[in-house]
Protein backbone atom coordinates (compact mmCIF):
# COMPACT_ATOMS: atom_id res chain seq x y z
CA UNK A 1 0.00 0.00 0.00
CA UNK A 2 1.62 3.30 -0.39
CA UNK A 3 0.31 6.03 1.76
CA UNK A 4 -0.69 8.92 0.62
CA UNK A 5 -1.29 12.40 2.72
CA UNK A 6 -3.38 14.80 1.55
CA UNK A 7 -2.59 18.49 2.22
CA UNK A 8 -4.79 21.20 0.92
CA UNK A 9 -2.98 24.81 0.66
CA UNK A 10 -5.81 27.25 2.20
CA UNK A 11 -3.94 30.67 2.30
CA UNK A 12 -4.80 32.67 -0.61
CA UNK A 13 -6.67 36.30 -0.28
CA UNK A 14 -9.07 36.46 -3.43
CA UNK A 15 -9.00 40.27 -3.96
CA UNK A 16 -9.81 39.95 -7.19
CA UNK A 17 -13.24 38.55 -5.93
CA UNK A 18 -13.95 41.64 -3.51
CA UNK A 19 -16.21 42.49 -2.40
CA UNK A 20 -17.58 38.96 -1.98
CA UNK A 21 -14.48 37.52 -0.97
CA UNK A 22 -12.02 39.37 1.81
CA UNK A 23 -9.22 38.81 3.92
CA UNK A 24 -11.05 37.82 6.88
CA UNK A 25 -13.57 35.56 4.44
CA UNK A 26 -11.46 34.65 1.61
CA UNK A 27 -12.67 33.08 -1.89
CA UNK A 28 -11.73 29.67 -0.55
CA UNK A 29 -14.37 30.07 2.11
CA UNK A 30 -17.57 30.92 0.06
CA UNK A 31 -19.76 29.01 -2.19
CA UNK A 32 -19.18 30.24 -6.49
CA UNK A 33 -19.47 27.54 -8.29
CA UNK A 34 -22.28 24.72 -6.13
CA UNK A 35 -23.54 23.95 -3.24
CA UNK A 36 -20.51 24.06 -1.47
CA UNK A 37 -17.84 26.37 -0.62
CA UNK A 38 -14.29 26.05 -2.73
CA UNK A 39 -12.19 24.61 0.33
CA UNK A 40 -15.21 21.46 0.87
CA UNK A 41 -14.77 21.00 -2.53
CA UNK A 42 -11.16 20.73 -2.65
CA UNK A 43 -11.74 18.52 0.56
CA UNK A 44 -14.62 15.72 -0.82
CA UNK A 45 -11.76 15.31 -3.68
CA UNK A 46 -9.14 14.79 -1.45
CA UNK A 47 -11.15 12.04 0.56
CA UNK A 48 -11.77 9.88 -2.50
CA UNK A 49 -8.20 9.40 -3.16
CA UNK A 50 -7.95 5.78 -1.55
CA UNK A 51 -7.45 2.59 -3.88
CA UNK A 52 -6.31 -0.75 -3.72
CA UNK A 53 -2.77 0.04 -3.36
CA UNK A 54 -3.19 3.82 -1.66
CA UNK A 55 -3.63 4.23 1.87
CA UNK A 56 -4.96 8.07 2.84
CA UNK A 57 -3.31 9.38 6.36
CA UNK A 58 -4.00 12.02 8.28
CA UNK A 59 -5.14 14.95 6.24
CA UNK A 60 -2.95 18.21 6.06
CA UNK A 61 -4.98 21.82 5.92
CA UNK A 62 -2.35 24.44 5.86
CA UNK A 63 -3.76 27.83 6.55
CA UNK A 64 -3.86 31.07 8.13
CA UNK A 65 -4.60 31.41 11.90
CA UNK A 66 -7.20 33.98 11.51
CA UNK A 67 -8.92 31.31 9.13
CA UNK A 68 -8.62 28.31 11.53
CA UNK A 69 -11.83 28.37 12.91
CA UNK A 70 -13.77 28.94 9.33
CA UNK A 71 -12.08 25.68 7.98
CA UNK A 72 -12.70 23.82 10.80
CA UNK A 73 -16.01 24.62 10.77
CA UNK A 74 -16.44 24.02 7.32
CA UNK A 75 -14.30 20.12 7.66
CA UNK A 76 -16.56 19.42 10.51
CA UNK A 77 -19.73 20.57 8.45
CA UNK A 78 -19.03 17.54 5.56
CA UNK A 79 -19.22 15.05 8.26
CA UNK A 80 -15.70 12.90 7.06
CA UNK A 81 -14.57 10.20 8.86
CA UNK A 82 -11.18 11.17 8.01
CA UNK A 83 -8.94 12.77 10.27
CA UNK A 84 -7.45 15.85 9.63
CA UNK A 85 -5.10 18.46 11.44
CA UNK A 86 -4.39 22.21 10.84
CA UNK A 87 -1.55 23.50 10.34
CA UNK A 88 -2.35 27.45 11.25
CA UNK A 89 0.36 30.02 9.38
CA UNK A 90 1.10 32.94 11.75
CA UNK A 91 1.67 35.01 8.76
CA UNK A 92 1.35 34.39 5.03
CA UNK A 93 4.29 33.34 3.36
CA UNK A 94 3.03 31.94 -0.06
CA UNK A 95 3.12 28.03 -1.03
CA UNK A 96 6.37 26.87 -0.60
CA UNK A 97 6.94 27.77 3.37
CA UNK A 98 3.16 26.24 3.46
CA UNK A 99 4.36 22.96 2.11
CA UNK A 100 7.11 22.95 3.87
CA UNK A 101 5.51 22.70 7.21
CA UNK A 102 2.76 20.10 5.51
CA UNK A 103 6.05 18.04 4.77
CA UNK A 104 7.61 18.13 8.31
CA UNK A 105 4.35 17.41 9.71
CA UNK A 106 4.06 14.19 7.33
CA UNK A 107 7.96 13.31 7.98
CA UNK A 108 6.97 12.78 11.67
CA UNK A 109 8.13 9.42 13.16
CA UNK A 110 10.33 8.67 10.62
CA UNK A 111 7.58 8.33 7.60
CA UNK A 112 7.91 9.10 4.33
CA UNK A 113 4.41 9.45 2.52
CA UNK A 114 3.21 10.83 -0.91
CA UNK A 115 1.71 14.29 -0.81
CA UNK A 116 -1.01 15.32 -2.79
CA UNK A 117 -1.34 19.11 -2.52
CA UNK A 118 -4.12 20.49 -3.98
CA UNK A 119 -5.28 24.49 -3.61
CA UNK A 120 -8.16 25.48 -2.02
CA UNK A 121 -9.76 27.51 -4.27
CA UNK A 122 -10.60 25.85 -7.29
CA UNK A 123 -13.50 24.39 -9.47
CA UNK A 124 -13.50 20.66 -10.94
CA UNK A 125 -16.25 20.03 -13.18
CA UNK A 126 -15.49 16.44 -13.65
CA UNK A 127 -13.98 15.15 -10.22
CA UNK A 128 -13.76 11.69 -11.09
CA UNK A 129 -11.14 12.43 -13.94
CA UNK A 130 -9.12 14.57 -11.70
CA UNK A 131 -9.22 11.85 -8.58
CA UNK A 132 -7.98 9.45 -11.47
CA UNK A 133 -5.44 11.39 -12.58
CA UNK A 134 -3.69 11.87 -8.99
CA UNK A 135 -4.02 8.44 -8.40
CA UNK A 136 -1.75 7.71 -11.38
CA UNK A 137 0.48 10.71 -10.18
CA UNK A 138 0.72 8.89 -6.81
CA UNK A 139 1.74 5.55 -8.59
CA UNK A 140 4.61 7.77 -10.08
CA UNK A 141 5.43 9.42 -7.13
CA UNK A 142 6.11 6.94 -5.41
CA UNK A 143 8.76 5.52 -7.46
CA UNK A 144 10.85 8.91 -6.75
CA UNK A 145 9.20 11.50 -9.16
CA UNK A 146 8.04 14.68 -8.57
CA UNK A 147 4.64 14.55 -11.29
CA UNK A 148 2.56 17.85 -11.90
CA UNK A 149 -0.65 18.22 -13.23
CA UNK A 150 -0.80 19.94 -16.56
CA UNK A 151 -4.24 21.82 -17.23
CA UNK A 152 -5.01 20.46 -21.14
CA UNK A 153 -5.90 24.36 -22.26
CA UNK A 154 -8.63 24.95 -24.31
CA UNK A 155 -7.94 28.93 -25.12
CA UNK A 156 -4.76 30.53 -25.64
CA UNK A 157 -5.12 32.25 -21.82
CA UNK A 158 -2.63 34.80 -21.05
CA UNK A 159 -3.09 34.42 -16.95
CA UNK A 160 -1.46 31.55 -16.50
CA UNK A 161 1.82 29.53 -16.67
CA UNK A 162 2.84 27.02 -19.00
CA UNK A 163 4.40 23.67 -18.75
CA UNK A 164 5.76 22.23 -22.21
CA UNK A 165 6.39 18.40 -22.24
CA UNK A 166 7.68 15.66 -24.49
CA UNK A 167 8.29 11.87 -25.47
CA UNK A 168 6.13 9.47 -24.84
CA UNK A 169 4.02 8.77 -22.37
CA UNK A 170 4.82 6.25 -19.00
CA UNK A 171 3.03 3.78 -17.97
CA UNK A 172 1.03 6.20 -15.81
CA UNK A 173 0.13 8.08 -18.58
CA UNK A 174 3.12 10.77 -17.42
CA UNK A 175 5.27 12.53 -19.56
CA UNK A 176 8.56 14.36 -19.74
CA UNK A 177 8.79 18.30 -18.61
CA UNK A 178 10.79 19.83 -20.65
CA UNK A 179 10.38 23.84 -19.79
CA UNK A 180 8.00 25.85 -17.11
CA UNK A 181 7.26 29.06 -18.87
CA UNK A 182 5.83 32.75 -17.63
CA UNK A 183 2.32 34.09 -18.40
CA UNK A 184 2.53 34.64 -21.62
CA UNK A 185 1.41 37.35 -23.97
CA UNK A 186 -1.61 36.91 -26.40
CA UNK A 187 0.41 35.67 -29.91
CA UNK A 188 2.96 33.48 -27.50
CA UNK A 189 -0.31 32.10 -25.91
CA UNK A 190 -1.71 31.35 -29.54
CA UNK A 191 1.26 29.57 -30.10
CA UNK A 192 1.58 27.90 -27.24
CA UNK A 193 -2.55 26.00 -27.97
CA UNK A 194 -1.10 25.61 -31.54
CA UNK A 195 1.58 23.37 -30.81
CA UNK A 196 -0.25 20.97 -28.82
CA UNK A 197 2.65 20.34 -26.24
CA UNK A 198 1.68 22.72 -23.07
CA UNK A 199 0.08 22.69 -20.31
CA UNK A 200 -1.62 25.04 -18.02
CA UNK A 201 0.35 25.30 -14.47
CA UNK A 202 -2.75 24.48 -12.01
CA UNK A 203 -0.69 24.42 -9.13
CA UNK A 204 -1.42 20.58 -7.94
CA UNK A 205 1.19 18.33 -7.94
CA UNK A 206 2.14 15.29 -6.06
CA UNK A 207 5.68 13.73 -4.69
CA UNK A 208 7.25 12.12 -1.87
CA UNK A 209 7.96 14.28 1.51
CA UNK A 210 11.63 13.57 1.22
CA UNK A 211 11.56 14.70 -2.24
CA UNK A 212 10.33 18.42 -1.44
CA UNK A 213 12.56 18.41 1.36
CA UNK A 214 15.63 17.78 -1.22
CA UNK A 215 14.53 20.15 -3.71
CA UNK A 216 14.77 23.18 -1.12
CA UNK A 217 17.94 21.94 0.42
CA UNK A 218 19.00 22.45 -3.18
CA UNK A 219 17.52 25.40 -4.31
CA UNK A 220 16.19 26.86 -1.33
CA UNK A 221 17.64 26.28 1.74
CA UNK A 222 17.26 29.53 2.96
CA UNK A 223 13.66 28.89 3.19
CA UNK A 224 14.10 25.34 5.01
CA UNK A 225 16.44 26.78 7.25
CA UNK A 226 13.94 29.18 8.60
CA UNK A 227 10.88 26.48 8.44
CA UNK A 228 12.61 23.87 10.06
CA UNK A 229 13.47 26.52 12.71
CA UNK A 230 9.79 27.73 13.66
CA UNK A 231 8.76 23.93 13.20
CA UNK A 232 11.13 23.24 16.03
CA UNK A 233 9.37 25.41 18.46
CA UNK A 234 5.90 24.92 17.51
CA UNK A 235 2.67 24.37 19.41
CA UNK A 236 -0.47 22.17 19.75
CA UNK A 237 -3.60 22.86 20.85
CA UNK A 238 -5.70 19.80 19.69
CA UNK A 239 -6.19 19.81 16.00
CA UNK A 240 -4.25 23.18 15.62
CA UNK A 241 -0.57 23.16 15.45
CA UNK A 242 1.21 26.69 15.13
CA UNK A 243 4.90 27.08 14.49
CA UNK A 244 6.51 29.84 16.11
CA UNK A 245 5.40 33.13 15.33
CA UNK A 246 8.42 35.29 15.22
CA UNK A 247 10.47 32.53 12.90
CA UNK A 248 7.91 31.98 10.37
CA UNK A 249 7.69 35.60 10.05
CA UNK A 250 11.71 35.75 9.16
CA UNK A 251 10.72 32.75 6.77
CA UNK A 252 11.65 33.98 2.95
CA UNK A 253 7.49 34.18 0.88
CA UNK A 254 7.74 32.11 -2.08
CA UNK A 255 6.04 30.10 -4.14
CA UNK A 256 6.53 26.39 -4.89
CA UNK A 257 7.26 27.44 -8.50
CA UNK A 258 9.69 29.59 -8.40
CA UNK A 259 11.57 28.30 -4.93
CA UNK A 260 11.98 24.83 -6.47
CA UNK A 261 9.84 23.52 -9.44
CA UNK A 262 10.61 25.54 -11.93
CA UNK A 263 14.56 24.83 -11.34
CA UNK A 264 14.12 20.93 -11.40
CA UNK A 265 14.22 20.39 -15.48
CA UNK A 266 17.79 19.69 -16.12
CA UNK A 267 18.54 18.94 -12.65
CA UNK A 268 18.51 15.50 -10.67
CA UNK A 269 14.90 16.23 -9.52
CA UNK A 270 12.69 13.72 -11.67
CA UNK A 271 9.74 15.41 -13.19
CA UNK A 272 6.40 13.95 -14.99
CA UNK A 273 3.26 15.67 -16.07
CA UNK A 274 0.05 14.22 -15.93
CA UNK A 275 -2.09 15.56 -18.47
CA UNK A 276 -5.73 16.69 -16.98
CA UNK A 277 -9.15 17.65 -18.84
CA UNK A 278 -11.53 17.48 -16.56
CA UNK A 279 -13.28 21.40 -16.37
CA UNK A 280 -10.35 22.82 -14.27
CA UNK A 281 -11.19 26.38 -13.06
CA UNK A 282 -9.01 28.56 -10.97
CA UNK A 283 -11.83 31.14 -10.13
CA UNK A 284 -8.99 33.71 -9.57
CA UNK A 285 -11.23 36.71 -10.98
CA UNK A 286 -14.95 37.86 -11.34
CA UNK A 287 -14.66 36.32 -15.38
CA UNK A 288 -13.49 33.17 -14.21
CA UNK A 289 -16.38 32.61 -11.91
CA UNK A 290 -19.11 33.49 -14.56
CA UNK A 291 -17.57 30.90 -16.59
CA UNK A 292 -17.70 28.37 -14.00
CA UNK A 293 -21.53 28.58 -13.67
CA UNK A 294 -24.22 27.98 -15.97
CA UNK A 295 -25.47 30.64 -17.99
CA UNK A 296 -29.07 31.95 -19.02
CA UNK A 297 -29.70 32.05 -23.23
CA UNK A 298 -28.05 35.40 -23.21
CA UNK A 299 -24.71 34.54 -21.31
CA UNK A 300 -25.52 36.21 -18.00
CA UNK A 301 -25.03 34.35 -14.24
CA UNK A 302 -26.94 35.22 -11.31
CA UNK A 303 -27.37 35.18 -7.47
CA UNK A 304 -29.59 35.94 -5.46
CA UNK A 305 -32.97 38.89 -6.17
CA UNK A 306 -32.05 40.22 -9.69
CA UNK A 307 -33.75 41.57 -12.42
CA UNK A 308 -32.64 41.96 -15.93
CA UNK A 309 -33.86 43.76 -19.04
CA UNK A 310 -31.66 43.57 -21.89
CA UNK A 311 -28.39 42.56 -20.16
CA UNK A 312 -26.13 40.36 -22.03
CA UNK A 313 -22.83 38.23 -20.92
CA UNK A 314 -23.00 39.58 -17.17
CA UNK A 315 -22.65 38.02 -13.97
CA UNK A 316 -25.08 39.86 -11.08
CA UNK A 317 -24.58 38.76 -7.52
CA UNK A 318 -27.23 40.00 -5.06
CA UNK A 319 -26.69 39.55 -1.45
CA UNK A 320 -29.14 41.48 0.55
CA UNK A 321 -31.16 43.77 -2.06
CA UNK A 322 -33.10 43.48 -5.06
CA UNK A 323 -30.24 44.45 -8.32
CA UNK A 324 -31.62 45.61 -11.21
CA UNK A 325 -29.81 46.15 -14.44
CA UNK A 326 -31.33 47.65 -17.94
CA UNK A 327 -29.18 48.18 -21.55
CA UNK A 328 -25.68 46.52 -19.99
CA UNK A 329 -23.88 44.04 -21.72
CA UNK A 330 -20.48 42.45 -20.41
CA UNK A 331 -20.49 44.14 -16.71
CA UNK A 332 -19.87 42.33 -13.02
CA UNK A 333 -22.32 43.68 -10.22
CA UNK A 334 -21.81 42.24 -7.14
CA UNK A 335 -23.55 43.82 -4.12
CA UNK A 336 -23.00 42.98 -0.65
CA UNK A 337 -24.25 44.71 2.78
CA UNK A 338 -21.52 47.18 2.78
CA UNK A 339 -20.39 47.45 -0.78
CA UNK A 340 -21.25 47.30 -4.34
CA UNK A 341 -18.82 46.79 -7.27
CA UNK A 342 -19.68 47.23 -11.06
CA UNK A 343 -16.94 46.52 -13.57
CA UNK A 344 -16.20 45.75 -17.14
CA UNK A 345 -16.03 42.01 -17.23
CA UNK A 346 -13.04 41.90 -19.26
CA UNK A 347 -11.39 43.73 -16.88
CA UNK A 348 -12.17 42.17 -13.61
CA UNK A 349 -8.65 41.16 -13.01
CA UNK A 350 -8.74 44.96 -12.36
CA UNK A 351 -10.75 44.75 -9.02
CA UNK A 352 -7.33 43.83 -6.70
CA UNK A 353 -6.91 47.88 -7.57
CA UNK A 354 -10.12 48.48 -5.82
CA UNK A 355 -8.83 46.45 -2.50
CA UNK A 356 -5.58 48.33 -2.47
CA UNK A 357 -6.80 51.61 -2.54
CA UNK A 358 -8.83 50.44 0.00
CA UNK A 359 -6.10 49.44 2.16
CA UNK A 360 -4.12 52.37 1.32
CA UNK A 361 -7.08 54.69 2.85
CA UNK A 362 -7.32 52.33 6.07
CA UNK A 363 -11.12 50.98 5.01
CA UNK A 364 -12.45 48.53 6.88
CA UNK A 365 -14.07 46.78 3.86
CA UNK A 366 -11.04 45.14 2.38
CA UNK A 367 -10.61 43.17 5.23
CA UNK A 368 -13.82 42.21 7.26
CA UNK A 369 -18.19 41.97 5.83
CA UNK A 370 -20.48 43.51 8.00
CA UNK A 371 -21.06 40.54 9.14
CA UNK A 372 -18.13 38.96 11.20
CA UNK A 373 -17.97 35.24 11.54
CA UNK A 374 -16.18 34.24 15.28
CA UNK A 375 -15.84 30.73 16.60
CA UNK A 376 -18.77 30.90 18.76
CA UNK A 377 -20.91 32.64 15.76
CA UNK A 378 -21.58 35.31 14.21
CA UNK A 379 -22.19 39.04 14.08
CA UNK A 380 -23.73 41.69 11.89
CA UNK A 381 -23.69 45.31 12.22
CA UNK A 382 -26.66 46.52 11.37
CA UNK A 383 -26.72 50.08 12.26
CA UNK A 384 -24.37 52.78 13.58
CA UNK A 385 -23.85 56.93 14.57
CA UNK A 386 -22.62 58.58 16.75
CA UNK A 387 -22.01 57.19 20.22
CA UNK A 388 -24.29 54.20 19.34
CA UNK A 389 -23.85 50.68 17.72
CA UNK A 390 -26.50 47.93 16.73
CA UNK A 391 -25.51 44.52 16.02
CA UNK A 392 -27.55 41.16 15.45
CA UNK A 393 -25.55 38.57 17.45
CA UNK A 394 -26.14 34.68 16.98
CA UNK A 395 -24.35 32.32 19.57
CA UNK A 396 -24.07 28.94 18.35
CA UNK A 397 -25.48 26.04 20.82
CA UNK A 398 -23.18 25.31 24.10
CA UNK A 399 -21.22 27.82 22.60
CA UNK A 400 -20.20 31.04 24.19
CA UNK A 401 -18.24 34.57 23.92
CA UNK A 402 -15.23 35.09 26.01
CA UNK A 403 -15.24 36.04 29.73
CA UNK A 404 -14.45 40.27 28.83
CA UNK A 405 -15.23 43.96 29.64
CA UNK A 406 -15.21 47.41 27.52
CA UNK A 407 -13.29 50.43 29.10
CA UNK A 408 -15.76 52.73 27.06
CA UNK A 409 -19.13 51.15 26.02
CA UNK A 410 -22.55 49.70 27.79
CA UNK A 411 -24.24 46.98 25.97
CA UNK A 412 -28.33 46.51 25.94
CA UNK A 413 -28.92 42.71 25.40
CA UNK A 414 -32.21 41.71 23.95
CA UNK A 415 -33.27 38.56 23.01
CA UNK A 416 -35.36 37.57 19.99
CA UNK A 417 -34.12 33.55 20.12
CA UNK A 418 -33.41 30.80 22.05
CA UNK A 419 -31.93 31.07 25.33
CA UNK A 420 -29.18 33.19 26.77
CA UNK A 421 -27.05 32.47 29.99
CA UNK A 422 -25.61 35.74 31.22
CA UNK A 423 -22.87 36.55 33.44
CA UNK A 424 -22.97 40.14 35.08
CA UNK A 425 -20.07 40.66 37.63
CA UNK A 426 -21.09 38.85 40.18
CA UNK A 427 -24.42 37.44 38.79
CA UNK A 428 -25.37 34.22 36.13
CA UNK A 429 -28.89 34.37 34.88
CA UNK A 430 -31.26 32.94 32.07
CA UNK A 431 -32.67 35.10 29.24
CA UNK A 432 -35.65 34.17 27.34
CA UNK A 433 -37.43 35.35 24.44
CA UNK A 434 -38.32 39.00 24.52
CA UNK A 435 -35.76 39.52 27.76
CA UNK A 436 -33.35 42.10 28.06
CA UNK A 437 -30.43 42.97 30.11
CA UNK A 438 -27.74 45.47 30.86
CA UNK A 439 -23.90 45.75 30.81
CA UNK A 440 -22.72 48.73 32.22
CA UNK A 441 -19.50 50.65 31.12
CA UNK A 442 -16.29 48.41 32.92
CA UNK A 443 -18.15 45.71 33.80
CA UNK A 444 -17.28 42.16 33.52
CA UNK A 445 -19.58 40.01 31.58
CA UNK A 446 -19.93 36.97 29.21
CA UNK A 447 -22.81 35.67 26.75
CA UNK A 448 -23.50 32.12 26.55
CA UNK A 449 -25.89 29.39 24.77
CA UNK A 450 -26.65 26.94 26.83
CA UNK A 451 -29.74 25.76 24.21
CA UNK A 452 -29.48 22.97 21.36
CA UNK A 453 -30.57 25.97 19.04
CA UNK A 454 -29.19 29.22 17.87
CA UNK A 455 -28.85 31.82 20.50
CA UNK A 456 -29.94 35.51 18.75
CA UNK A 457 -29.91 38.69 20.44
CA UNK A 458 -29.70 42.23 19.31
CA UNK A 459 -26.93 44.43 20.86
CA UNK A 460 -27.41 48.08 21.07
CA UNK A 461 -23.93 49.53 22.74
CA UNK A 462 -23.36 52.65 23.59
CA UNK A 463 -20.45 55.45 24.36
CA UNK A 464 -17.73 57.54 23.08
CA UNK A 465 -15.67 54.63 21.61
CA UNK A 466 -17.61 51.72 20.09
CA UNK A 467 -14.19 49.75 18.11
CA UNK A 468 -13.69 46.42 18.36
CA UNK A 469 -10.32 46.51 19.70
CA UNK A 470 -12.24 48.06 23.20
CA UNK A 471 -12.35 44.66 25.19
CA UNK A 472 -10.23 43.09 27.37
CA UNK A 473 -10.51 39.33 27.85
CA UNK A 474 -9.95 37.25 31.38
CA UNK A 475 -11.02 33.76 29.71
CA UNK A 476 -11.76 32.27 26.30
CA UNK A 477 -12.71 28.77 25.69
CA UNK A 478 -11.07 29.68 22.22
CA UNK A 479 -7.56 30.42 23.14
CA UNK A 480 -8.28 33.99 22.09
CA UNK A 481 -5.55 36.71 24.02
């Protein structure tokens, strides 16, 4: 049997997706393309790796710390047998650092499995093919090759890399790589689907542990260096493990491309390239998604309350109003509580403009929604002015806020669901439906759900600073400082 761990690479941003997709609820998160979001996707094809002769382990979910608690929710929502543990990034240092801690994590005890690292954030229209295709990969790998899968283009595409390959193919149905080559422009692109020997770059590939580790104590051992160094004085808490903070952060950002793969033809790091057809999207921009969905008779895609009179080729997302559109042909509308975005469709790789103006100007809206997913739930802010603040709160059951104050704001507590165990200084009540309660300024206080259904209550707070860094926590189920 050779065993095989899975480790899906869940750091990327999306700000080409904004305003549905930010840093605190990136693309990988949220549902584009089905029922379910990018990262379960990635996930459900991951699990149906096993075969006769391949063993799954442990799966591997490398991602950011401020994400940890969106994809565990989101693992524990597909109800897998498998296990799986999280490997949380203190800081994002792009794909090759990421794998890197995957592959010490896998190396553990002496092993020596096959990874198959798959992104988070793509679309696979025929997931059988795909799971096919890796499990020939694996066969490969596990003789000592490092084998890629190479996106069988069907447009000369100008936004992504190319692999060229030759000879025959192996028993596997692998082939040679031969050259790795930039985004192209539009005639090299042309030429590129002409020739009928490259590959898009999808960024999935599979190999040995050992065999990653070798490639960056050749090309990059800078970056293994520094790895190995915060992997040394890592943490656990559970299912979370955390190297340490301060080292990962000296860690160089790269990408697996350029740190090692692209530097392995010609070298003695064996490459194949498993050819794959099976409706591969990246959903890196607004375009890309409207491809990925079924279109009406005149090209357009749409979510949610929309109306359309003569709109053509358009993707409309509604999110919480009715969007109408009249005379428009080629646009992206997406509107969300806080934000609307209309662009040219053919230039919606454009929109990562929009997010860094917005972080240039300090606005909130690059980086959170109005509504804030926590660990215990969720909340929404529905209203604000001066000295005043209105949020709808839901508490998920047994679940419950940390032990905290606020130096500057009182909190009204009303609720409209379920039941609420509060903690007042030096008090611990129930709340019912249609009960309120007061926090005053200072003191110390926690929200709980001590119910087997969705706590909601609506906060009004009050006073002269109403920010969300105004709270100072004594105890968090959560780990939260």
């Amino acid at each position: 049997m050779i065993p095989v761990v899975p480790v899906i690479l869940c750091g990327g941003a999306g700000t080409r997706l904004w305003p549905l997709s930010r840093a605190g609820y990136p693309k990988q998160f949220l549902n584009l393309a089905g029922d379910q979001s990018l990262f379960q996707g990635a996930l459900m094809r991951a699990g149906a790796l096993a075969a006769s002769d391949i063993q799954l382990q442990t799966l591997l979910l490398v991602t950011h710390d401020d994400h940890r608690f969106l994809a565990q929710d989101q693992w524990l929502a597909l109800e897998s047998t498998q296990e799986a543990k999280f490997l949380l990034e203190p800081s994002a240092r792009n794909t090759a650092p990421a794998l890197t801690l995957a592959a010490l994590q896998s190396m553990e005890g002496g092993q020596d499995p096959v990874l198959v690292v798959l992104p988070a954030d793509q679309t696979v229209g025929k997931p059988e093919i795909l799971v096919d295709a890796l499990q020939r990969a694996v066969r490969d790998a596990q003789e000592g090759f490092w084998v890629i899968l190479g996106i069988t283009p069907d447009r000369p595409e100008t936004g992504y890399g190319y692999i060229r390959y030759a000879g025959e193919p192996d028993v596997q149905g692998a082939y040679a790589v031969a050259q790795f080559a930039e985004k192209p422009d539009e005639a090299t692109a042309q030429r590129y689907l002409a020739s009928g020997d490259y590959a898009w770059n999808g960024g999935m590939f599979v190999l040995r542990a050992s065999l990653w580790i070798k490639a960056l104590e050749r090309f990059r051992p800078d970056i293994l260096k520094t790895v190995r160094e915060a992997w040394a004085q890592r943490s656990v808490d559970g299912d979370f493990i955390r190297p340490d903070r301060t080292l990962y952060a000296a860690t160089p950002s790269e990408s697996v491309d350029y740190a090692a793969l692209e530097h392995c033809p010609g070298s003695d790091i064996p490459l194949r390239m498993v050819p794959l057809a099976a409706q591969w999207n990246d959903l890196g921009a607004w375009d890309a998604v409207c491809g990925a969905n079924a279109q009406d008779a005149a090209g357009n895609v749409v979510w949610g309350d929309v109306v359309l009179t003569d709109t053509r080729n358009s993707l409309v997302h509604a999110s919480h109003r009715l969007v109408g559109t009249v005379g428009v042909d080629n646009v992206v509308v997406v509107e969300t509580a806080d934000a609307v975005l209309v662009a040219d469709r053919s230039k919606s790789q454009q929109v990562k403009q929009v997010v860094a103006a917005l972080q240039q100007s300090k606005r909130e809206e690059h980086h959170l929604h109005r509504k804030v997913h926590r660990p215990w739930g969720w909340y929404d802010s529905i209203d604000d002015g001066e000295r005043f603040k209105v949020k709808r709160i839901q508490v998920k059951p047994h679940a419950s806020l940390s032990l905290q104050k606020h130096y500057h704001r009182a909190e009204h507590w009303i609720v409209v669901q379920g039941t609420a165990e509060v903690t007042c200084g030096e008090k611990t009540f129930l709340l019912h439906e249609n009960q309120s309660t007061y926090i005053p300024q200072g003191e110390i206080h926690r929200l709980a759900n001590p119910g087997t259904i969705p706590l909601e209550i609506i906060e009004v707070q009050t006073g002269g600073y109403l920010g969300e860094d105004d709270i100072v926590r004594f105890s968090d189920v959560y780990g939260r400082q």
